[in-house]
Protein backbone atom coordinates (compact mmCIF):
# COMPACT_ATOMS: atom_id res chain seq x y z
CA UNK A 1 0.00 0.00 0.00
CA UNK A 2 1.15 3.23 -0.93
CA UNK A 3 1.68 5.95 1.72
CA UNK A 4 0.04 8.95 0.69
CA UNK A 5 1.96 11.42 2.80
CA UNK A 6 5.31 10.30 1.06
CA UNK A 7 4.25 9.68 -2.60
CA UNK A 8 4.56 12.54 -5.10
CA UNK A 9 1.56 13.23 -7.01
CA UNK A 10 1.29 14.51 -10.37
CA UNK A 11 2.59 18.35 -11.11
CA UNK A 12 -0.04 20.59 -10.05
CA UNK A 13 -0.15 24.15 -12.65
CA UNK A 14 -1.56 26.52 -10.55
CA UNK A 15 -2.33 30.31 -12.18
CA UNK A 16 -2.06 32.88 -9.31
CA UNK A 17 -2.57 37.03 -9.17
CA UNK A 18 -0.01 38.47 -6.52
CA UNK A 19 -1.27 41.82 -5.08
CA UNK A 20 1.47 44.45 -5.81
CA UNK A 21 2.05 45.05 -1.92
CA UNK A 22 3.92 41.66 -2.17
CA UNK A 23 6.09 42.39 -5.10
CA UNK A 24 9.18 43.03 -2.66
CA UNK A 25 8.35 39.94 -0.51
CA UNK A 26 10.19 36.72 -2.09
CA UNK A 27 7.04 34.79 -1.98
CA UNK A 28 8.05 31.88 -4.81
CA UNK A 29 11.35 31.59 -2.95
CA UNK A 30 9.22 30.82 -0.33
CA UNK A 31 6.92 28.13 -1.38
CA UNK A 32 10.18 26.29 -2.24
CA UNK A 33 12.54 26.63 0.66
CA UNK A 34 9.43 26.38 2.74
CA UNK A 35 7.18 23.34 1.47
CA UNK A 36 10.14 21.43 -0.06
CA UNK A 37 8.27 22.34 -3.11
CA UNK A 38 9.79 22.12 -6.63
CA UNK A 39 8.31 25.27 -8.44
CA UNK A 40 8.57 26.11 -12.47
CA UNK A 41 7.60 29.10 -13.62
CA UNK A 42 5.51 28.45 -16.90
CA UNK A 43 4.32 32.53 -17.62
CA UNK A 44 4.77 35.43 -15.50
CA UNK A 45 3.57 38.86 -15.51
CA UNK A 46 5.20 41.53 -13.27
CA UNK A 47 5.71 45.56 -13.99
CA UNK A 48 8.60 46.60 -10.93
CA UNK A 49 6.12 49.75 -9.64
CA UNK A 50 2.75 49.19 -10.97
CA UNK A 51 -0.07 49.21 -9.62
CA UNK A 52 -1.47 45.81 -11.42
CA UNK A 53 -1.21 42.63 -9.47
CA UNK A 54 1.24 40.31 -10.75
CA UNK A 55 0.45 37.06 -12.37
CA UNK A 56 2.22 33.86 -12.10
CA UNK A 57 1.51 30.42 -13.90
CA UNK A 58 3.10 27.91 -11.32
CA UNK A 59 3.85 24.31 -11.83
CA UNK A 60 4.41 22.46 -8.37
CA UNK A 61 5.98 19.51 -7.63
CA UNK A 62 6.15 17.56 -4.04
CA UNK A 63 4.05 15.88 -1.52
CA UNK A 64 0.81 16.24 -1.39
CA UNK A 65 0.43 17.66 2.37
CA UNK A 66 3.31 20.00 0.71
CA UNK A 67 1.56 21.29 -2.14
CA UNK A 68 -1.59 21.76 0.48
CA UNK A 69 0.07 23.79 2.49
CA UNK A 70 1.64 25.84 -0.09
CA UNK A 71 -1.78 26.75 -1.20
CA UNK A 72 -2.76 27.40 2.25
CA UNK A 73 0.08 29.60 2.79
CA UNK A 74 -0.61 31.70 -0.81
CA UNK A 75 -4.18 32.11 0.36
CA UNK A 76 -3.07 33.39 3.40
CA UNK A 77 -1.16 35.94 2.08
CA UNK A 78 -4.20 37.22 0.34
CA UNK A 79 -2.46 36.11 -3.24
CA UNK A 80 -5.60 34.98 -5.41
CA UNK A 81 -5.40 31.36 -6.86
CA UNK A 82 -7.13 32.12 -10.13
CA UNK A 83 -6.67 28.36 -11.33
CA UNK A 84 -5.58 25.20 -9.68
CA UNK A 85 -5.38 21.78 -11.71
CA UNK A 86 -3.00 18.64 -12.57
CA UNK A 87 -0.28 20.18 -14.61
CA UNK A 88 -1.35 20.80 -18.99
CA UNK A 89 -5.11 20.12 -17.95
CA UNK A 90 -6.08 23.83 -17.55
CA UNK A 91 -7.78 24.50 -20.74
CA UNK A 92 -9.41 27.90 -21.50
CA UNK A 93 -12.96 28.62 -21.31
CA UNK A 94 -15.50 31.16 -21.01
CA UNK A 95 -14.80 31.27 -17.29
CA UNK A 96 -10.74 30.84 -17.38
CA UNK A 97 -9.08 34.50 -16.97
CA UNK A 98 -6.76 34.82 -20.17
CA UNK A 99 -3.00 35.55 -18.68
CA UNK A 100 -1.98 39.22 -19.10
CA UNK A 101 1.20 40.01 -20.78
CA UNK A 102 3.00 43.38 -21.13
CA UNK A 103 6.23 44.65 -22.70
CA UNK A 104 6.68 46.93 -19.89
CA UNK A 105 7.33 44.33 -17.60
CA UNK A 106 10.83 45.32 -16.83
CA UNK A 107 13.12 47.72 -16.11
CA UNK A 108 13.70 49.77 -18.57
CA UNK A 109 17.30 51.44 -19.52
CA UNK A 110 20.44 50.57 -21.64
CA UNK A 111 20.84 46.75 -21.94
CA UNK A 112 24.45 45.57 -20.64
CA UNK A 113 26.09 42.71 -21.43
CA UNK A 114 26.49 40.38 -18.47
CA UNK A 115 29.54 39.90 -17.03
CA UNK A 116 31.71 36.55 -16.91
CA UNK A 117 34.44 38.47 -14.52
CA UNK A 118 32.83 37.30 -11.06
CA UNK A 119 36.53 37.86 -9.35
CA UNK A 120 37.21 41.04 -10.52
CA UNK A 121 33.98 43.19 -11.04
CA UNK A 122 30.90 41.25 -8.51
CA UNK A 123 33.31 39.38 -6.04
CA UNK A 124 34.66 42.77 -4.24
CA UNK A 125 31.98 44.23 -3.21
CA UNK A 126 30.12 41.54 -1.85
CA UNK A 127 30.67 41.08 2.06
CA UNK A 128 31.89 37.39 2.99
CA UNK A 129 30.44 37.38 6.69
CA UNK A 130 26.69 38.83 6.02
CA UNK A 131 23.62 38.47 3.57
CA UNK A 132 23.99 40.08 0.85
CA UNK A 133 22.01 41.29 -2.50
CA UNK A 134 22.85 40.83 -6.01
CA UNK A 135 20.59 42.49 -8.62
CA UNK A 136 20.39 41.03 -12.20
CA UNK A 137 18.31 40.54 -15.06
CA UNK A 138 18.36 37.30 -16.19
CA UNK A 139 16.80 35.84 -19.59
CA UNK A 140 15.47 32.13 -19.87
CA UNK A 141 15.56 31.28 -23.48
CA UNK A 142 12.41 29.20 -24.84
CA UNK A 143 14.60 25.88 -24.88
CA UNK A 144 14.66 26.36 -21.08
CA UNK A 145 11.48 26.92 -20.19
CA UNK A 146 11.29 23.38 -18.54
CA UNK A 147 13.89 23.93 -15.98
CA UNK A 148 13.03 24.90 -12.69
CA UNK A 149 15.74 27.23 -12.81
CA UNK A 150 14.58 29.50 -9.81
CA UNK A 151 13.96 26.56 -7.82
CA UNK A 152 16.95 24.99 -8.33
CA UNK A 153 18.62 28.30 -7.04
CA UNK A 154 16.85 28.19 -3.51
CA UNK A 155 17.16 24.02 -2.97
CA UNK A 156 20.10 23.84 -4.19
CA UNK A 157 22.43 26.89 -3.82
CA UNK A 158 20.80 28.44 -0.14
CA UNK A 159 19.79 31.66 -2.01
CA UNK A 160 16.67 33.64 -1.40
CA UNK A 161 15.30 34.71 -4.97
CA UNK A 162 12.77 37.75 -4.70
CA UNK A 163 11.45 38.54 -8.78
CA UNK A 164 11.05 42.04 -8.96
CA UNK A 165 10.04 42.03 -12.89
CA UNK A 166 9.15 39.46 -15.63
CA UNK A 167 7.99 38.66 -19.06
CA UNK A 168 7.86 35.15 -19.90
CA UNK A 169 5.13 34.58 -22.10
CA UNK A 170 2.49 31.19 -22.15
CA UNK A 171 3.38 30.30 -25.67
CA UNK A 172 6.90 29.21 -25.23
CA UNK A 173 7.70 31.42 -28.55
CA UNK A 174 10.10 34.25 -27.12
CA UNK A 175 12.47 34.05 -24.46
CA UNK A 176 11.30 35.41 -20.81
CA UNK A 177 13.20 37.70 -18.96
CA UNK A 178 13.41 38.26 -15.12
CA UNK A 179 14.36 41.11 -12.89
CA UNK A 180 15.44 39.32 -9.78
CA UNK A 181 17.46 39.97 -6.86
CA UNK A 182 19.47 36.94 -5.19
CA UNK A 183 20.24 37.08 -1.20
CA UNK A 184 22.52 35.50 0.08
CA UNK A 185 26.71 34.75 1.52
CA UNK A 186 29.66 35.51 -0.78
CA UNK A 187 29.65 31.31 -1.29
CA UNK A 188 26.15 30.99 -1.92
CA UNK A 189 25.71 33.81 -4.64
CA UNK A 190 29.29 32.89 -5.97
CA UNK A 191 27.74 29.33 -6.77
CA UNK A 192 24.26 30.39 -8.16
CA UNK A 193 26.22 33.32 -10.44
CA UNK A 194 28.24 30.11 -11.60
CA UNK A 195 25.02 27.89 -11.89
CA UNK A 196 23.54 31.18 -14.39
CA UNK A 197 26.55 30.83 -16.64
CA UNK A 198 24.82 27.42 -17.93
CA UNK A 199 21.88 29.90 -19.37
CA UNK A 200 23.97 32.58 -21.08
């Protein structure tokens, strides 16, 4: 017989509306580091200083008393779950809410080409013996939209990851972008710039 509290159930897509009070609260960081929770970020929505809740299609993967209590804990917040269903079963209808998606998503400005010198530019002005914050904007090309590539930074590298902007549309025909900031020691955000290098 199967126990049900160990067994991992099917990936759950969950569409959710994040009221902007929360946008500086790292509340997707949370549901992983939290529930144990395995989180992929299929579409996102966010304009950095609008006044438009966010929107977020989820895909979660864990336990099932883990992905209940996630919910629980986004209700709690007061973030709206718009949809909940077993992952590519969510099929629009008359009563579905269509995802919104704008170009002004991020912060604007000249583009700059990411750095590769971690040592020599990043590495100095991050302190080794506190938390620290490293800002970047980070793009997710279409042939990585299956990798849980925020989750993977808080299970696997110790970072907090709070998105502060983001454009990745449902289609899976551009690449998404991110505004995100990464907290964390010298070690931890020296590992997670390294893991990033795999998506440039």
């Amino acid at each position: 017989m199967t126990n049900f509290k160990s067994a991992k159930i099917a990936p759950i897509h969950i569409r959710i509306r994040v009221p902007q009070h929360y946008y500086r609260q790292p509340v997707i960081s949370r549901l992983i580091s939290r529930y144990n929770l395995t989180v992929n970020i299929k579409a996102a929505s966010l304009a950095a200083g609008e006044k438009h809740c966010g929107w977020f299609d989820l895909e979660l993967q864990g336990k099932p008393e883990q992905v209940v209590n996630s919910l629980s804990y986004l209700q709690g917040l007061g973030v709206d779950l718009m949809q909940v269903a077993i992952a590519g079963s969510i099929q629009p209808n008359q009563d579905s809410y269509s995802f919104p998606i704008s170009d002004s998503n991020l912060a604007t400005g000249e583009p700059t080409a990411i750095t590769s010198e971690w040592g020599t530019q990043i590495y100095p002005q991050i302190s080794n013996n506190q938390t620290n914050r490293l800002r970047l904007q980070l793009c997710i090309s279409k042939n990585h939209y299956h990798k849980p590539v925020i989750s993977e930074l808080v299970s696997s590298y110790g970072v907090t990851v709070n998105i502060t902007g983001a454009l990745l549309k449902p289609d899976v025909q551009d690449d998404g972008w991110f505004d995100i900031e990464l907290w964390g020691r010298s070690e931890q955000l020296f590992s997670s710039w390294s893991y990033l290098q795999n998506f440039l």
